[in-house]
N, C-alpha and C. Protein backbone atom coordinates (compact mmCIF):
# COMPACT_ATOMS: atom_id res chain seq x y z
N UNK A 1 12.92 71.71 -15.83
CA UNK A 1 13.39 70.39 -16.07
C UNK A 1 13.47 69.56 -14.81
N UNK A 2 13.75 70.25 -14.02
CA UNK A 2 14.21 69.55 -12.12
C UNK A 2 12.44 68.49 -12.20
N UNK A 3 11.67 69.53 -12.22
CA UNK A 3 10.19 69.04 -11.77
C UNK A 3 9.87 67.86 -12.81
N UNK A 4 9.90 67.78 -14.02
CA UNK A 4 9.64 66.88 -14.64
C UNK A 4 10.43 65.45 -14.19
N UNK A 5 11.85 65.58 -14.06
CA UNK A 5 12.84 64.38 -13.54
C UNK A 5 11.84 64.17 -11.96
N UNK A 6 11.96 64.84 -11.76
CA UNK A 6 11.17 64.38 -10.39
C UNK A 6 10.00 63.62 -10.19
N UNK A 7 9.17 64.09 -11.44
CA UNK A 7 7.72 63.10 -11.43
C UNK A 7 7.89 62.00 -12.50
N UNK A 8 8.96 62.15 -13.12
CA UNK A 8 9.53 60.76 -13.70
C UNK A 8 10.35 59.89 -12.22
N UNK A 9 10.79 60.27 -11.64
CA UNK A 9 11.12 59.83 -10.68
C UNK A 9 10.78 58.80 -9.79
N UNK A 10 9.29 59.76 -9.60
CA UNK A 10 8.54 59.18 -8.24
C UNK A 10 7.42 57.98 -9.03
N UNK A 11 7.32 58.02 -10.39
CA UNK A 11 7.02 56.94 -11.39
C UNK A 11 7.26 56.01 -11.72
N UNK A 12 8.68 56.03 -12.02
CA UNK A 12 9.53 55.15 -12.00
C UNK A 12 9.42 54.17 -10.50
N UNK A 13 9.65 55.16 -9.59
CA UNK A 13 9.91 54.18 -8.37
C UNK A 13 8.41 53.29 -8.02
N UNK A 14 7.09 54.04 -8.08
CA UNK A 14 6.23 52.93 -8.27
C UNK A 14 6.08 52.18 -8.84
N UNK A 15 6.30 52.18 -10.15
CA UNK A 15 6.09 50.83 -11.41
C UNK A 15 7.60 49.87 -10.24
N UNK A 16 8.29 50.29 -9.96
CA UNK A 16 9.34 49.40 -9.38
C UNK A 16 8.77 48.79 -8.15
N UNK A 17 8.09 49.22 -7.77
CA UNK A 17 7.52 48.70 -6.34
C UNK A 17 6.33 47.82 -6.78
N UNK A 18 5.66 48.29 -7.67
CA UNK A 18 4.35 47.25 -7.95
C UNK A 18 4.99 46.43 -8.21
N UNK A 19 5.79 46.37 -9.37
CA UNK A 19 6.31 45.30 -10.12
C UNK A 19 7.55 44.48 -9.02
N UNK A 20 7.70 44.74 -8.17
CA UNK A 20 8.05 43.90 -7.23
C UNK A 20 7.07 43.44 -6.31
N UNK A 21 6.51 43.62 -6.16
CA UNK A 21 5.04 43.50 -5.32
C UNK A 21 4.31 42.28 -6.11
N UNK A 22 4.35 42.59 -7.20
CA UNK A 22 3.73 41.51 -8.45
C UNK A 22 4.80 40.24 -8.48
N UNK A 23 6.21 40.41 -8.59
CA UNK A 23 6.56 39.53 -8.51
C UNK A 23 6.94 38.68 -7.36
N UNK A 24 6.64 39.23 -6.10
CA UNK A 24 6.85 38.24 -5.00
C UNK A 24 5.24 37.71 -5.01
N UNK A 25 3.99 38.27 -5.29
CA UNK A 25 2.93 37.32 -5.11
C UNK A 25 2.94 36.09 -6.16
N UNK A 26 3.57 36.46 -6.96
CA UNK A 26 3.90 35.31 -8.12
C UNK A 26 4.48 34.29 -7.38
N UNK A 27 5.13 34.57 -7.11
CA UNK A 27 6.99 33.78 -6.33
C UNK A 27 6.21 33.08 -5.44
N UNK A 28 5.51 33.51 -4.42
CA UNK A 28 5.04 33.00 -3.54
C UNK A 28 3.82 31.99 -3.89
N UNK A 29 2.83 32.39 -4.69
CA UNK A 29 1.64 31.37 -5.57
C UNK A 29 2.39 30.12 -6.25
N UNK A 30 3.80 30.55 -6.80
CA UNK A 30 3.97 29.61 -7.38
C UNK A 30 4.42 28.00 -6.26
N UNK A 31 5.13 28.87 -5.50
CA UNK A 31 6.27 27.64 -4.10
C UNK A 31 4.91 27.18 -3.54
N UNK A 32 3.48 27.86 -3.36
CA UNK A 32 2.56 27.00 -2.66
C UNK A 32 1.99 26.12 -3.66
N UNK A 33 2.02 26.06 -4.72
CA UNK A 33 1.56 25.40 -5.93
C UNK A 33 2.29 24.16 -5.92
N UNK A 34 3.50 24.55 -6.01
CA UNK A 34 4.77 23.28 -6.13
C UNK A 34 4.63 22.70 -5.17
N UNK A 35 4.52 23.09 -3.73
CA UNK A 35 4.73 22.29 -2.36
C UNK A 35 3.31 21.88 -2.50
N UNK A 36 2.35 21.91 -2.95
CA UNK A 36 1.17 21.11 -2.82
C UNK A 36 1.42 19.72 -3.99
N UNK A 37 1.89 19.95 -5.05
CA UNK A 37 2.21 19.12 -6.16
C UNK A 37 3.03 17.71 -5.50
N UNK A 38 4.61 18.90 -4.58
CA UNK A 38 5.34 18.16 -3.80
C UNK A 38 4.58 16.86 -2.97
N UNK A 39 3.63 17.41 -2.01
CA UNK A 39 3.14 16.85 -1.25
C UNK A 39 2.49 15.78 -1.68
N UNK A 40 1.65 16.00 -2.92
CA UNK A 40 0.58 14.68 -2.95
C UNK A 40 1.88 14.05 -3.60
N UNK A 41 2.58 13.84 -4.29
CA UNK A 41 3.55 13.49 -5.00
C UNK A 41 4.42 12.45 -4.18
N UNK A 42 4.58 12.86 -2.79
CA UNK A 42 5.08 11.94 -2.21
C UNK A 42 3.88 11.25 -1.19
N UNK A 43 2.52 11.81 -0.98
CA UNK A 43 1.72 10.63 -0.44
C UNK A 43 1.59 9.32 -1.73
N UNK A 44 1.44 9.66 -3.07
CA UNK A 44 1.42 8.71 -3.98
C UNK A 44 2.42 7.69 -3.61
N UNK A 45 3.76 8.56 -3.59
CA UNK A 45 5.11 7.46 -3.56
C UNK A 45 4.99 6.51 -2.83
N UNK A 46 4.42 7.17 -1.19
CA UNK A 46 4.36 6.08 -0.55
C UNK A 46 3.63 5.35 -0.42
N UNK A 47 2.27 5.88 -0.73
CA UNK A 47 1.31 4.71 -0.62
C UNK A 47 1.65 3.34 -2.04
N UNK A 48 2.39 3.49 -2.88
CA UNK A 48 3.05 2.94 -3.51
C UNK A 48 4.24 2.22 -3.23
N UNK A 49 5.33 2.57 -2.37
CA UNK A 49 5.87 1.91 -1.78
C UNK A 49 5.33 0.88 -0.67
N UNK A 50 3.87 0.91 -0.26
CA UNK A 50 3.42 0.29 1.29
C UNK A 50 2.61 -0.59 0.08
N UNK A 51 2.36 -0.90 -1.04
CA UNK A 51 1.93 -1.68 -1.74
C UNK A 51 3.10 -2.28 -2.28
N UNK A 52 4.01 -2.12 -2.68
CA UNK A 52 5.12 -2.91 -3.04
C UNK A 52 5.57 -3.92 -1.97
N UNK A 53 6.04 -2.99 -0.76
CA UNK A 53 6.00 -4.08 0.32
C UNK A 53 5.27 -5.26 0.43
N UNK A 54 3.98 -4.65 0.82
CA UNK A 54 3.25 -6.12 0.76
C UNK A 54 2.64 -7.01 -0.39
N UNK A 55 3.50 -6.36 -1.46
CA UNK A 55 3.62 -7.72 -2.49
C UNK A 55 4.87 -8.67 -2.52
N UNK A 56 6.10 -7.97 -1.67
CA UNK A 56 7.29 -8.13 -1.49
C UNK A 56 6.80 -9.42 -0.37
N UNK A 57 6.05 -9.08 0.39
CA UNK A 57 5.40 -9.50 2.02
C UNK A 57 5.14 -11.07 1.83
N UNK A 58 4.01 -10.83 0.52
CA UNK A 58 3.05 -11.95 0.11
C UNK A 58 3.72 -13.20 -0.84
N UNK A 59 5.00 -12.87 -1.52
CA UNK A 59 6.15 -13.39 -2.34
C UNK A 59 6.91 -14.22 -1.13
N UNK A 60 7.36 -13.58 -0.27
CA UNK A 60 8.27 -13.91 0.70
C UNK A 60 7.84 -15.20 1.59
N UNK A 61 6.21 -14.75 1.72
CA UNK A 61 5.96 -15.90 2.81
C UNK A 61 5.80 -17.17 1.79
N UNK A 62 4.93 -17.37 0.63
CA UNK A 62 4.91 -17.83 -0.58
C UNK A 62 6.15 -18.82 -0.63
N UNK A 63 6.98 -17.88 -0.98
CA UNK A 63 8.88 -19.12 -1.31
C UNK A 63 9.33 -19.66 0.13
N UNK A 64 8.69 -19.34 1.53
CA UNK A 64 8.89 -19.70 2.35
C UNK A 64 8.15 -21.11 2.43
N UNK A 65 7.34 -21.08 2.48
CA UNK A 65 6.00 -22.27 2.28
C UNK A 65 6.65 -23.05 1.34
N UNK A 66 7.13 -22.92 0.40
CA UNK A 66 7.65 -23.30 -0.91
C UNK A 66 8.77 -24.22 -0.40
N UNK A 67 9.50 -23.65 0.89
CA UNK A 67 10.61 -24.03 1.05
C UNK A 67 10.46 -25.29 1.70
N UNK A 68 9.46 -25.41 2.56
CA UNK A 68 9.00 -26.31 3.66
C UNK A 68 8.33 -27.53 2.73
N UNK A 69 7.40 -26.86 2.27
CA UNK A 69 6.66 -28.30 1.40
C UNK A 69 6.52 -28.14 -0.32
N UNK A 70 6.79 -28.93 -0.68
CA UNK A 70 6.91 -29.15 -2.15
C UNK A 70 5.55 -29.13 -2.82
N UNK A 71 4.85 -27.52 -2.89
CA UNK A 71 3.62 -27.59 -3.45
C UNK A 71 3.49 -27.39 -5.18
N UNK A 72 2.66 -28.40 -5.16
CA UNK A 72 2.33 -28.90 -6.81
C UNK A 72 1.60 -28.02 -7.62
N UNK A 73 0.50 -27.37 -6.80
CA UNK A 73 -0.30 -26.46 -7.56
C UNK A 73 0.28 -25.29 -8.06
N UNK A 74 -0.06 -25.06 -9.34
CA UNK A 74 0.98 -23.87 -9.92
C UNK A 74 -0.20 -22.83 -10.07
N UNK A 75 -1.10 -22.59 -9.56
CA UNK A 75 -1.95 -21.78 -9.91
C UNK A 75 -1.44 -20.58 -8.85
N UNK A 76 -1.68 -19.41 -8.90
CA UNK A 76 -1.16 -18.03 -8.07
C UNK A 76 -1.96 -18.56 -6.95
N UNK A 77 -1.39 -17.93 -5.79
CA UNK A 77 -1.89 -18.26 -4.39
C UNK A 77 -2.60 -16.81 -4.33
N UNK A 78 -3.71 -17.21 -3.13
CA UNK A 78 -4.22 -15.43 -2.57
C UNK A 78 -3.55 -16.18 -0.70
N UNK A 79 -2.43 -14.79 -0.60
CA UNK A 79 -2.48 -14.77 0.56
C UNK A 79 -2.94 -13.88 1.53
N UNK A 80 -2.96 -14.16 3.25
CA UNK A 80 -3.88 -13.04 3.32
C UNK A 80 -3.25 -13.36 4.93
N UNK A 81 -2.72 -12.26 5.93
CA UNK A 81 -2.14 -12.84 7.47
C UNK A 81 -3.48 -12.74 8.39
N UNK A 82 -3.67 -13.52 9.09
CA UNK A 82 -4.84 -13.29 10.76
C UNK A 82 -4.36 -12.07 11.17
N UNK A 83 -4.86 -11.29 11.41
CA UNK A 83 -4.44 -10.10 12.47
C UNK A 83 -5.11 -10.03 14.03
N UNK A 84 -6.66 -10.51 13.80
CA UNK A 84 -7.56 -10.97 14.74
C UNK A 84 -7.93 -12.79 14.95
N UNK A 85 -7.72 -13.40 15.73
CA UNK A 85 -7.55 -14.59 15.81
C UNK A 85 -9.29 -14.99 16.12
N UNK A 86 -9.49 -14.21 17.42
CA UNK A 86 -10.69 -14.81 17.99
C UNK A 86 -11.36 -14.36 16.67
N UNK A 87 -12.01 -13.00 15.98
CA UNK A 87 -12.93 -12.59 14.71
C UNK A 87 -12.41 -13.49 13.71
N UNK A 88 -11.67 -13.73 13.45
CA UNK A 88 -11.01 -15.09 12.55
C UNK A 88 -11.90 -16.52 12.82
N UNK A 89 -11.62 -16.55 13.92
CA UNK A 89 -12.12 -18.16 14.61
C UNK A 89 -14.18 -17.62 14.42
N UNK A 90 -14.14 -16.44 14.80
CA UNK A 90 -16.07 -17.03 14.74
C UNK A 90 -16.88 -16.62 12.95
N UNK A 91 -16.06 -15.83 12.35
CA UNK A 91 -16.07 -15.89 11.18
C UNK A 91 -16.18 -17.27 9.94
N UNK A 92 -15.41 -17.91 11.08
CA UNK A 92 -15.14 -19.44 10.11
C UNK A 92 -15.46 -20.65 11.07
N UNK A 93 -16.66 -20.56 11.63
CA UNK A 93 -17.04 -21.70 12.55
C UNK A 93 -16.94 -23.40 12.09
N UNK A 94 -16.70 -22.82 10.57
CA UNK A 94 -16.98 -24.54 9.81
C UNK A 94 -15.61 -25.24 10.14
N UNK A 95 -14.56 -24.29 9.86
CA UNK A 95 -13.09 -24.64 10.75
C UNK A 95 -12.78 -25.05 11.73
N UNK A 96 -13.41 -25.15 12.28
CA UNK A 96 -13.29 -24.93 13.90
C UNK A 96 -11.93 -25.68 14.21
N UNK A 97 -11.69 -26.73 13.84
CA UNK A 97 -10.49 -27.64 14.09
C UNK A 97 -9.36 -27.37 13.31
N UNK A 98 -9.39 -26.72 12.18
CA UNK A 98 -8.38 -26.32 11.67
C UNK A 98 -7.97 -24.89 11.87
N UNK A 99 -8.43 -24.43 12.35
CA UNK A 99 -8.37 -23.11 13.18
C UNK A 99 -7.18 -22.93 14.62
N UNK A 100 -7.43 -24.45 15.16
CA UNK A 100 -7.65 -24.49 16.91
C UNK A 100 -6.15 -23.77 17.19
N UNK A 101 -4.89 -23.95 16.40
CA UNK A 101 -3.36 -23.59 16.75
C UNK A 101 -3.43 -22.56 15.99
N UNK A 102 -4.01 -21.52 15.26
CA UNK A 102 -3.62 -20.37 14.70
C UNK A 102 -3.60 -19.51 15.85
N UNK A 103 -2.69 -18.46 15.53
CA UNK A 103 -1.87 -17.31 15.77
C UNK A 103 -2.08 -15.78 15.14
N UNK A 104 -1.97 -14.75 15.94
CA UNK A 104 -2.34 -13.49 15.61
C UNK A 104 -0.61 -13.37 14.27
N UNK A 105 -0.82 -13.28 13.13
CA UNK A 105 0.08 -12.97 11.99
C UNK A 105 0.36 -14.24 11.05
N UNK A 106 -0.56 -15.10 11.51
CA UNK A 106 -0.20 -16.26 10.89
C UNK A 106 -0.54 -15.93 9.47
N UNK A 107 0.31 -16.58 8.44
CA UNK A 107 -0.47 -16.61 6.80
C UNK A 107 -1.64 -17.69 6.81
N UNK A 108 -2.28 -17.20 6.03
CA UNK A 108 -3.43 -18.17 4.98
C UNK A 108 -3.23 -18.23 3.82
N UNK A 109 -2.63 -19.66 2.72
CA UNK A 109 -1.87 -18.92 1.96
C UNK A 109 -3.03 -20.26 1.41
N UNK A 110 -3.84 -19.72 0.21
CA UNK A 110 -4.92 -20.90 -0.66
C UNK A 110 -4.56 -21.39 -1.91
N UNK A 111 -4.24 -22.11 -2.45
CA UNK A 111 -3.79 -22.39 -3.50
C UNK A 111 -5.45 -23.11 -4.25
N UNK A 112 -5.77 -23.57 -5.74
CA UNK A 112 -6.84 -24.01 -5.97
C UNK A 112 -7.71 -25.01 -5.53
N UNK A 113 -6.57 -25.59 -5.30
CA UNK A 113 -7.38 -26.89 -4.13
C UNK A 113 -7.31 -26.81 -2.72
N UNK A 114 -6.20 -26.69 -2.44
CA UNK A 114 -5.72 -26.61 -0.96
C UNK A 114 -5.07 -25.27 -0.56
N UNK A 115 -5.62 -25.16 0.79
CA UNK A 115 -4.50 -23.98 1.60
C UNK A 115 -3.98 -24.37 2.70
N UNK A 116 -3.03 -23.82 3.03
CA UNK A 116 -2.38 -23.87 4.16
C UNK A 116 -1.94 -22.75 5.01
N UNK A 117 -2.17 -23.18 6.55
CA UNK A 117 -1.99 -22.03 7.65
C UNK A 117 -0.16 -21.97 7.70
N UNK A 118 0.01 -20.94 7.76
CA UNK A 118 1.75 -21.28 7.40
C UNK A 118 2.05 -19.99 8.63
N UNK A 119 2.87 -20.13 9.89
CA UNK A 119 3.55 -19.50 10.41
C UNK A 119 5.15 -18.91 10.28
N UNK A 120 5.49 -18.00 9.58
CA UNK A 120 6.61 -17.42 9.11
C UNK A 120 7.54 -17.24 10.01
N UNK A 121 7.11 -16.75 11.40
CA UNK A 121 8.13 -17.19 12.29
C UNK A 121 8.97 -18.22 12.80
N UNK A 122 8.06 -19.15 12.65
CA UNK A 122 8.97 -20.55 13.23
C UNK A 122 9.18 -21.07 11.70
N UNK A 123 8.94 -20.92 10.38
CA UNK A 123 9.05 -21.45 9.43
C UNK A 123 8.29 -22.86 9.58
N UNK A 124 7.36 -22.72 9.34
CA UNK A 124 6.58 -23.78 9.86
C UNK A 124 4.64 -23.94 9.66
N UNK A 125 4.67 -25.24 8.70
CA UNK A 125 3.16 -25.23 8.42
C UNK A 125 2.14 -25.26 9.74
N UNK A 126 1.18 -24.85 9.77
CA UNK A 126 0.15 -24.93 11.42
C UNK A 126 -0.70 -25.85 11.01
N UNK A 127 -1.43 -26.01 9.63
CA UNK A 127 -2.52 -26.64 8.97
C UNK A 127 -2.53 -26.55 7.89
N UNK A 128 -3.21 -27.59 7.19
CA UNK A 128 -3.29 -27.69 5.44
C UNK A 128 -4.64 -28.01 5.60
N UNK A 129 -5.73 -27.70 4.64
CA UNK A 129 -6.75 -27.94 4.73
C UNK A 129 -7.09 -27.85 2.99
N UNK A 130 -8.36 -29.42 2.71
CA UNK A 130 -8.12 -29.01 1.26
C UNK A 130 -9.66 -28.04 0.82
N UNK A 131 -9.68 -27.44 0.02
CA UNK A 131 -10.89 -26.20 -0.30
C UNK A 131 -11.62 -27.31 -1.30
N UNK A 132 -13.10 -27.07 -1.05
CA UNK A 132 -14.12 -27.55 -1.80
C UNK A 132 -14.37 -27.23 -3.02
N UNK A 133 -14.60 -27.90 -4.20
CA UNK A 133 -14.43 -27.77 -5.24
C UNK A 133 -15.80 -27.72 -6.01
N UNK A 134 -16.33 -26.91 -6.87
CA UNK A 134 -17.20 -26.73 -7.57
C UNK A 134 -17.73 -27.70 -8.38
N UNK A 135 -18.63 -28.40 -8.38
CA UNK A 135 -19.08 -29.44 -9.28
C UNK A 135 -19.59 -28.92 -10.03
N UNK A 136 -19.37 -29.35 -11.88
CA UNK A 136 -19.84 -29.17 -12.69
C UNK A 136 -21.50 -30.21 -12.68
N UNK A 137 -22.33 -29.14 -13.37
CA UNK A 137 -23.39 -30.19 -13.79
C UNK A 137 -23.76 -31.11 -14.73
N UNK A 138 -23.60 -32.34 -15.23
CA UNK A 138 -23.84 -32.59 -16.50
C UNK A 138 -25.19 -32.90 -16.58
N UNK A 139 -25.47 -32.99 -18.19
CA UNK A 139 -27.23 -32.74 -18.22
C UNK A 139 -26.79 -34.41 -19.25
C-alpha cells in the first residue's frame, strides 16, 4: 500500500505543478493582452482629447473675433493659425499686402465672403480681407 500512495503521490504533485505552470502562462498572456488593449486605449483617448482641444482652440478664437467685431455672416468659419510666417507669405504672393503685419500664431479665421487675420493675443483684428466669389453663368 506505502508504494502505491507514493506514486499517487508523486502524481498528484505533477498535475499540481503543470497545472500551476498552466495557470501562470495564462495569468501572464492574459495582463500582456490587457496592457496592450490598455495602451492603445489610452493613445485613442488622447489623440481624442488633442482633437477636442483644438475644436475648443478654434471656438475660442471664433467668440473672440466675435467679440471685437460684429460679424454678420452666419455661415461656419474654417479656422486655421500661421505657424510659419515667411512659407505663409510666399505661398500667398497674391496677398502680399494683407499679409505684411502677420505673426507666427496668428488666426485666419474665413467666413463666406470675408476673412479676417485675427491676433488672439492682443485681442485684436491684423486684417480683413474680402474672398472672391464664384460667378454663376447664365446662358
Amino acid at each position: 500500500m506505502k508504494i502505491k500512495e507514493k506514486v499517487q503521490g508523486k502524481n498528484f504533485r505533477k498535475f499540481s505543478l503543470l497545472l500551476l505552470l498552466v495557470m501562470l502562462l495564462g495569468s501572464i498572456s492574459i495582463n500582456v493582452l490587457l496592457y496592450k488593449k490598455w495602451d492603445d486605449a489610452t493613445a485613442w483617448g488622447n489623440a481624442l482629447q488633442g482633437e477636442l482641444y483644438e475644436i475648443r482652440k478654434f471656438d475660442r478664437v471664433v467668440a473672440s473675433l466675435k467679440k471685437v467685431i460684429n460679424v454678420t455672416d452666419s455661415s461656419q468659419p474654417t479656422v486655421f493659425f500661421i505657424e510659419d510666417v515667411d512659407k505663409f507669405r510666399e505661398e500667398n504672393t497674391n496677398l502680399k499686402d494683407v499679409l505684411k503685419d502677420i505673426k507666427n500664431g496668428d488666426a485666419v479665421i474665413s467666413f463666406q465672403t470675408q476673412a479676417y487675420i485675427f491676433r488672439e493675443s492682443e485681442n485684436k483684428i491684423i486684417n480683413v480681407f474680402y474672398l472672391p466669389q464664384e460667378q454663376t453663368a447664365t446662358q
